[in-house]
Protein backbone atom coordinates (compact mmCIF):
# COMPACT_ATOMS: atom_id res chain seq x y z
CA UNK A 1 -47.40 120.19 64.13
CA UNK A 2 -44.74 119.24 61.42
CA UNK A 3 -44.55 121.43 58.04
CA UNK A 4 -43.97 119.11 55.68
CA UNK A 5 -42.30 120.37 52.17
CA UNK A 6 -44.28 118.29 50.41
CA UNK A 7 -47.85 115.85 50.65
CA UNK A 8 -47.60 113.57 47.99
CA UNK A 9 -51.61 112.23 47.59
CA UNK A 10 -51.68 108.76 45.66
CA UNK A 11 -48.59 105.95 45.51
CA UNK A 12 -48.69 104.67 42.24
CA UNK A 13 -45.62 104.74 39.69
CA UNK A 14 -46.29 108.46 39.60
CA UNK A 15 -46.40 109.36 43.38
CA UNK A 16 -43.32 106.87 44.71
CA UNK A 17 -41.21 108.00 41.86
CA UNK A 18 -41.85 111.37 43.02
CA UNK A 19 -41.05 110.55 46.55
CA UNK A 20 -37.86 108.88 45.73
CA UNK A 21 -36.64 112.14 43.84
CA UNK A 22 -37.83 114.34 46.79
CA UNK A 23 -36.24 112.14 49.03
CA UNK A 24 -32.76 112.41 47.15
CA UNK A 25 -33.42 115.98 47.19
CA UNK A 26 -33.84 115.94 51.46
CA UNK A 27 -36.93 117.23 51.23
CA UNK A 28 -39.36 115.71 54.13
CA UNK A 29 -42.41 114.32 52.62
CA UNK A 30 -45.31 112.51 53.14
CA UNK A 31 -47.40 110.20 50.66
CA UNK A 32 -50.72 108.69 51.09
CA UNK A 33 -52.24 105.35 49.96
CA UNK A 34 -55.09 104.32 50.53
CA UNK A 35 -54.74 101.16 47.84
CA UNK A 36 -57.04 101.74 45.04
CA UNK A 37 -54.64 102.10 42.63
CA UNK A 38 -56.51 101.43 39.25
CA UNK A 39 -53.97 98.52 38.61
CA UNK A 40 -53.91 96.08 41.56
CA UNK A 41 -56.47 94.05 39.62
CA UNK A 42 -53.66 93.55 37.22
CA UNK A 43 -51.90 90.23 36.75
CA UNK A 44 -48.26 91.69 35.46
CA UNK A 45 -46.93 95.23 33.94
CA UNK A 46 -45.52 95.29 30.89
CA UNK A 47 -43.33 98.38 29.14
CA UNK A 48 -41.41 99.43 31.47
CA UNK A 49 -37.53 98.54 30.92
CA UNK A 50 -35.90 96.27 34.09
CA UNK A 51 -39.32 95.54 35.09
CA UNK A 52 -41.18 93.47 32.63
CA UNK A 53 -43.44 91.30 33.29
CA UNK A 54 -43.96 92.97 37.22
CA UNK A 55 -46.93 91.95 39.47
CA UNK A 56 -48.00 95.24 40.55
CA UNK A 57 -48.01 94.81 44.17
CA UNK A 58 -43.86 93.72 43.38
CA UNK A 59 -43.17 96.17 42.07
CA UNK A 60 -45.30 98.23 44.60
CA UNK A 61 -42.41 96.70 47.48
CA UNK A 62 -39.52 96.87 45.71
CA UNK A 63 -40.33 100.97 45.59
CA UNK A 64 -41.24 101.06 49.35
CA UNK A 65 -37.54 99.51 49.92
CA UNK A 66 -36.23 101.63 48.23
CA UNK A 67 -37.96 104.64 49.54
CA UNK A 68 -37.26 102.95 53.26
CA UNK A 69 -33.22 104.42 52.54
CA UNK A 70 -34.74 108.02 52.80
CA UNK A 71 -35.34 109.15 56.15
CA UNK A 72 -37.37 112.09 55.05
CA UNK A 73 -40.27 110.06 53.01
CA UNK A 74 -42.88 108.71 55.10
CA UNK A 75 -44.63 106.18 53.96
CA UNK A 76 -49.33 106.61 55.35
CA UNK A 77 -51.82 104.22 54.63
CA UNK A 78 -54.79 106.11 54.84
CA UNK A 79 -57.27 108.03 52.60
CA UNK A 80 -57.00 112.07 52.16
CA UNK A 81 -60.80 113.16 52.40
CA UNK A 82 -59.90 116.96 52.01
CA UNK A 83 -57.39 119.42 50.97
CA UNK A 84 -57.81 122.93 52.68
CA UNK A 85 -55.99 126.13 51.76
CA UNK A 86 -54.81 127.56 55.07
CA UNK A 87 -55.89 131.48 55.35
CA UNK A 88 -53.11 133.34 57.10
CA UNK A 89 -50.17 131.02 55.79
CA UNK A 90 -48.91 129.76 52.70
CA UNK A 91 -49.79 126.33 53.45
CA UNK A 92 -52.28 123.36 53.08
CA UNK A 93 -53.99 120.89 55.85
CA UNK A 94 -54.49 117.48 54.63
CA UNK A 95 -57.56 116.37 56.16
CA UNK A 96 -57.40 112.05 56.17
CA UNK A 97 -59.96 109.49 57.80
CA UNK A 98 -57.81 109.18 60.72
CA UNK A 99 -55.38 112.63 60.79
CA UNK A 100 -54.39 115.95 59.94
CA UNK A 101 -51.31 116.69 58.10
CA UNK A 102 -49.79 120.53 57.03
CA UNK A 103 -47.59 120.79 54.06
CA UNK A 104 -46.14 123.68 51.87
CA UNK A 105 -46.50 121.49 48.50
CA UNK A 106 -49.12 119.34 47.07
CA UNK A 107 -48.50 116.78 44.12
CA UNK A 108 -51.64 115.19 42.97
CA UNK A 109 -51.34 111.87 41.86
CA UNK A 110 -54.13 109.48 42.56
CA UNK A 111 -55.03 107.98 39.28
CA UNK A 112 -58.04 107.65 37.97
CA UNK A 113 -60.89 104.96 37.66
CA UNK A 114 -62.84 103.12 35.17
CA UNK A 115 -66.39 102.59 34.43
CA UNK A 116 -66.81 99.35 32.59
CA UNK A 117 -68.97 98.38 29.79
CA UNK A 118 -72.02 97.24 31.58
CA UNK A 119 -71.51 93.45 31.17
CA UNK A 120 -72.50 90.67 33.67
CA UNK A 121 -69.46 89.41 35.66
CA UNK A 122 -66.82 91.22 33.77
CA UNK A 123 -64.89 91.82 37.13
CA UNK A 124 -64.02 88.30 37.26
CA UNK A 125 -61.80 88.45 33.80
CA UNK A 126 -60.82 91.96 34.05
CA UNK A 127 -56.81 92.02 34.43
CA UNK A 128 -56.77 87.75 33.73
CA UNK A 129 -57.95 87.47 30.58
CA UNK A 130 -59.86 90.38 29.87
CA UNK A 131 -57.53 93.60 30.05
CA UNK A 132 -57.74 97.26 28.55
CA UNK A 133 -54.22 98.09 27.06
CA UNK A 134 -53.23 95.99 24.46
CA UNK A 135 -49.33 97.42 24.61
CA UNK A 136 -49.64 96.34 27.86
CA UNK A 137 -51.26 92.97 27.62
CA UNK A 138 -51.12 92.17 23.82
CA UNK A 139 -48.03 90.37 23.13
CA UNK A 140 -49.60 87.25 25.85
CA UNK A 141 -52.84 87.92 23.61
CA UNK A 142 -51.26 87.30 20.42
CA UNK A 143 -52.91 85.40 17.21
CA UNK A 144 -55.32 84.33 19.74
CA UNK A 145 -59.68 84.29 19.22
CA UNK A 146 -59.47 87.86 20.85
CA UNK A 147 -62.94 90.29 21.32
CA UNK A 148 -63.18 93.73 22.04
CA UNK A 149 -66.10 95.31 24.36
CA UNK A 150 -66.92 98.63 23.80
CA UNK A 151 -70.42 100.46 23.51
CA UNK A 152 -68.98 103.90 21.78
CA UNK A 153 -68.35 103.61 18.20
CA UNK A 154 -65.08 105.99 18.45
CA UNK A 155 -63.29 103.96 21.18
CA UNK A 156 -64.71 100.64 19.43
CA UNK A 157 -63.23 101.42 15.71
CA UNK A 158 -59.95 102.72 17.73
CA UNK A 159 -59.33 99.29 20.19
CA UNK A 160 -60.34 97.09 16.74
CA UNK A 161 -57.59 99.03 15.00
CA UNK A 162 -55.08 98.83 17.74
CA UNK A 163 -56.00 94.80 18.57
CA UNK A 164 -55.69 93.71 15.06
CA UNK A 165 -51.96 94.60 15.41
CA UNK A 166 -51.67 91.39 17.60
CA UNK A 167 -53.98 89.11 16.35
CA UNK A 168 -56.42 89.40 13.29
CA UNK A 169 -58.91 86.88 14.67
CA UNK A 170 -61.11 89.47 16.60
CA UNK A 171 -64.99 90.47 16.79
CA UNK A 172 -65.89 93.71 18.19
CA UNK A 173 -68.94 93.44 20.56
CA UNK A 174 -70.99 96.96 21.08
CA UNK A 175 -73.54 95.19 24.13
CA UNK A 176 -76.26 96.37 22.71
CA UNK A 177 -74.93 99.72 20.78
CA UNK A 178 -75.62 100.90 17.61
CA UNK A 179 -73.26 101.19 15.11
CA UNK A 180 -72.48 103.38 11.65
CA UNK A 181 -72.86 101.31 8.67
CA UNK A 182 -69.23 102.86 7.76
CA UNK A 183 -68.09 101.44 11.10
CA UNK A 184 -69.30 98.09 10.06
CA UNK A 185 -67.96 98.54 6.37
CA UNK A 186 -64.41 99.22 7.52
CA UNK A 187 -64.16 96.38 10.22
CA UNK A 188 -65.71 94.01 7.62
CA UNK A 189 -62.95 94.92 5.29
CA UNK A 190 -60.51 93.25 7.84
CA UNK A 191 -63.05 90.07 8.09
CA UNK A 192 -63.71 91.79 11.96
CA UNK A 193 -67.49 91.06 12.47
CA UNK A 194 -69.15 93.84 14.83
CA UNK A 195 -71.91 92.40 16.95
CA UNK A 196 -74.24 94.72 18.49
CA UNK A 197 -76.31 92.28 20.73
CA UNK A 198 -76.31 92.76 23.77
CA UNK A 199 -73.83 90.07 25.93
CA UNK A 200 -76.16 87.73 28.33
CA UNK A 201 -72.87 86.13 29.72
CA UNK A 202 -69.46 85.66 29.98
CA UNK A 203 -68.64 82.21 30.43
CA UNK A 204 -65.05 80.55 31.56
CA UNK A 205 -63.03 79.22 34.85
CA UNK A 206 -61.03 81.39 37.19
CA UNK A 207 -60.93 84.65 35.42
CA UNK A 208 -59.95 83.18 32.14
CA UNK A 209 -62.30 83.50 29.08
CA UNK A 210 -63.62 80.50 27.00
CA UNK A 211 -67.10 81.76 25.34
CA UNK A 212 -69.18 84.87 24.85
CA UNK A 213 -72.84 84.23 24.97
CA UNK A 214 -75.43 87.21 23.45
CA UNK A 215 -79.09 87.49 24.34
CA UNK A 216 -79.34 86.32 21.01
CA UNK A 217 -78.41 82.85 21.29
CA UNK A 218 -75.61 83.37 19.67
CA UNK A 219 -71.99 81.70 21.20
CA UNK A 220 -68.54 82.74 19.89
CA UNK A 221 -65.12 80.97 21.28
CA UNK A 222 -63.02 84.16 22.77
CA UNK A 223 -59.39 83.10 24.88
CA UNK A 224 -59.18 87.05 25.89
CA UNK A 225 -60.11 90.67 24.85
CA UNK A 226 -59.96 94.02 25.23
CA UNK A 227 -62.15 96.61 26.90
CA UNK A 228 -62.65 100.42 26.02
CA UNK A 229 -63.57 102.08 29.56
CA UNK A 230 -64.30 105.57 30.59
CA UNK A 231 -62.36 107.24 33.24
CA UNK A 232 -63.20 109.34 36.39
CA UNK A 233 -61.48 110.79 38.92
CA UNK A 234 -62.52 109.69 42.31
CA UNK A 235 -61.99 112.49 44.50
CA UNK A 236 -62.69 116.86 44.42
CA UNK A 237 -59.21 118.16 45.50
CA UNK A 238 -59.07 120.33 42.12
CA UNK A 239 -62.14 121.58 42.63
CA UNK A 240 -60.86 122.45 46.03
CA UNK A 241 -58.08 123.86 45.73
CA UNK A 242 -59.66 125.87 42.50
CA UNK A 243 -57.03 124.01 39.66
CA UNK A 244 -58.25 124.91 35.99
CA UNK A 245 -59.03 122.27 33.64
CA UNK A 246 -59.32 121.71 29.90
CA UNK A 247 -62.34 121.27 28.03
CA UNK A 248 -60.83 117.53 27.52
CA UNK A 249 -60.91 117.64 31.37
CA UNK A 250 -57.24 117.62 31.74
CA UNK A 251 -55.11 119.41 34.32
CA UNK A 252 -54.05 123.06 32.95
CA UNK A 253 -50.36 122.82 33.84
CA UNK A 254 -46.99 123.18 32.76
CA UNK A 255 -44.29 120.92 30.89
CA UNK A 256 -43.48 119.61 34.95
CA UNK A 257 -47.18 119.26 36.35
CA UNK A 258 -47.20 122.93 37.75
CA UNK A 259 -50.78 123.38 37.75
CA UNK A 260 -52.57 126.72 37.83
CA UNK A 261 -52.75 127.43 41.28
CA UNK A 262 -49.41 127.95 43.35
CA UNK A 263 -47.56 124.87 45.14
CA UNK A 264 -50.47 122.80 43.70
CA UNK A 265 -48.88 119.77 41.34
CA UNK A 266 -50.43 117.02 39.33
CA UNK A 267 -48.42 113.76 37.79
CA UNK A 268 -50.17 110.64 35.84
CA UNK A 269 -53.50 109.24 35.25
CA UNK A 270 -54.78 111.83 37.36
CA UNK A 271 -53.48 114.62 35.53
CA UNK A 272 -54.59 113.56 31.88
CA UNK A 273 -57.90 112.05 33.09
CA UNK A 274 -56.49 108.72 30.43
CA UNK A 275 -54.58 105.34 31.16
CA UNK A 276 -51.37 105.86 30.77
CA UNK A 277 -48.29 103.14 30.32
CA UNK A 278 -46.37 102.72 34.18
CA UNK A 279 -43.02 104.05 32.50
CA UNK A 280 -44.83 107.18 31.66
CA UNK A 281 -46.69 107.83 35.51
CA UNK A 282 -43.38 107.29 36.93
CA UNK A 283 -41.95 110.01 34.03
CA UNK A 284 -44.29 112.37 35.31
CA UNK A 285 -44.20 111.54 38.93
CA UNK A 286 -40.11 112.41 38.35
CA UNK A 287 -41.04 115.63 36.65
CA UNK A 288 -43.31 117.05 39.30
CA UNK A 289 -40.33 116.38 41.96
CA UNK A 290 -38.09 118.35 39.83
CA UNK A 291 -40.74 121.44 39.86
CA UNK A 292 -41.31 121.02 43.62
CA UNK A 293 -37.74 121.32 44.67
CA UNK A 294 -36.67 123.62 42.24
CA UNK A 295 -39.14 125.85 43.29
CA UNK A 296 -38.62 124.70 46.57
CA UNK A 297 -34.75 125.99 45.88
CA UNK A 298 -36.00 129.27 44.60
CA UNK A 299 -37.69 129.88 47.78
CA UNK A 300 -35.49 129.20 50.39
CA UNK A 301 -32.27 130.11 48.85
């Protein structure tokens, strides 16, 4: 069976910009997808210089094309169940739904997931009108009848804060949540009403928003909005391969994703357990490559 240098788990910004570095380098890797990248539900990337205004799975192509020039990247679509030290070598088995895979290196870059506020139908707005980065989505949003959904008060006072940079007509809607009178006080100071009902419905055509409607009775106009989500990772491989976390939950590693345990990497989302802007995966996914083949180099030579 083939050694490869390097298993590259996850092909977001973060994994393919790893691959394309590795693949400069000559190294002969392997990346998995198995497509649930936390953005494909998004309508176009912002931030990220050259690429503006990118639909996801573009931008998704252009990088396999790219990565097509390198003879030593190949490309799986298929979904890594388990990650398994080997005992008498210094090497890992990938363990997919449909293979087996050995490799001396192991970048970790699969993202991470959201849990939603609990709202009927939200998936149908999420990533058209409804959306969770507001440097990513705000500019389209601006000085428009904007709301933000959130059901923590420390992520709901932050998103307010950060919305009210692109448009100042904006409630904040806790589904139900309490909230601090201070809370209140601040927003209210800003003419940003905080509604703690909980929402009955979202109402609108083909993903984009036109009213909110509480258990109340209550109705507001809203074009668009703003979520704050928590974030999960969807698989165990750190717990497998015995990686040491933060208390934040956040990879242990160094300055270039070297993570605690030897020829065991992390890049992105998946790393910080947090969103992160596309220019900034792809950053990490870069810096990883650099540890791998350096160390890689350091090796062999």
């Amino acid at each position: 069976m083939m050694i490869f240098d390097c298993a590259i788990i996850g092909a977001g910004p973060a994994g393919l910009n790893a691959a394309l570095v590795l693949g400069r380098a000559r190294r002969n890797i392997i990346v998995f997808d198995n497509g649930t990248n936390r953005n494909r539900v998004t309508q176009e990337s912002h931030g990220f210089l050259t690429r503006d205004g990118i639909k996801p799975q573009d931008f998704k192509q252009i990088a396999h094309r790219e990565l097509a020039k390198y003879p030593s990247v190949q490309l799986v679509k298929d979904t890594v169940v388990q990650v398994v030290k080997q005992v008498d070598h210094d090497q890992y088995a990938i363990v997919t739904s449909n293979n087996k895979y050995l490799t001396e290196k192991i970048i970790l870059a699969t993202g991470v997931q959201e849990i939603h506020p609990t709202i009927p139908a939200l998936e149908q707005y999420y990533g058209i009108s409804i959306h969770s980065c507001p440097y990513c989505d705000g500019w389209e949003r601006r000085d428009q009848a904007l709301i933000v959904l959130a059901e923590k008060e420390k992520g709901a006072l932050h998103m307010a804060k950060l919305v009210y940079n692109w448009s100042t007509d904006l409630i904040v809607a806790t589904n139900g949540y309490p909230m601090c009178p201070s809370m209140h006080k601040e927003l209210a100071n800003r003419n940003i009403l905080v509604e703690t009902d909980p929402i009955k419905k979202l109402h609108g055509e083909n993903g984009h928003l036109q009213k909110v409607e509480f258990v109340s009775g209550l109705i507001i106009d809203r074009t668009g909005g703003f979520i704050v989500s928590e974030f999960y990772r969807s698989n165990p491989f750190l717990e497998q391969l015995g990686c040491q976390l933060k208390e934040n939950g956040q990879v242990e590693m160094d300055a270039l994703g070297r993570t605690s345990q030897k020829n065991i990497y992390a890049a992105g989302e998946y790393s910080q357990l947090s969103p992160s802007a596309l220019i900034l995966a792809a950053a990490d996914g870069s810096n990883a490559a650099f540890a791998v083949n350096a160390d890689i180099t350091h090796e062999r030579f």
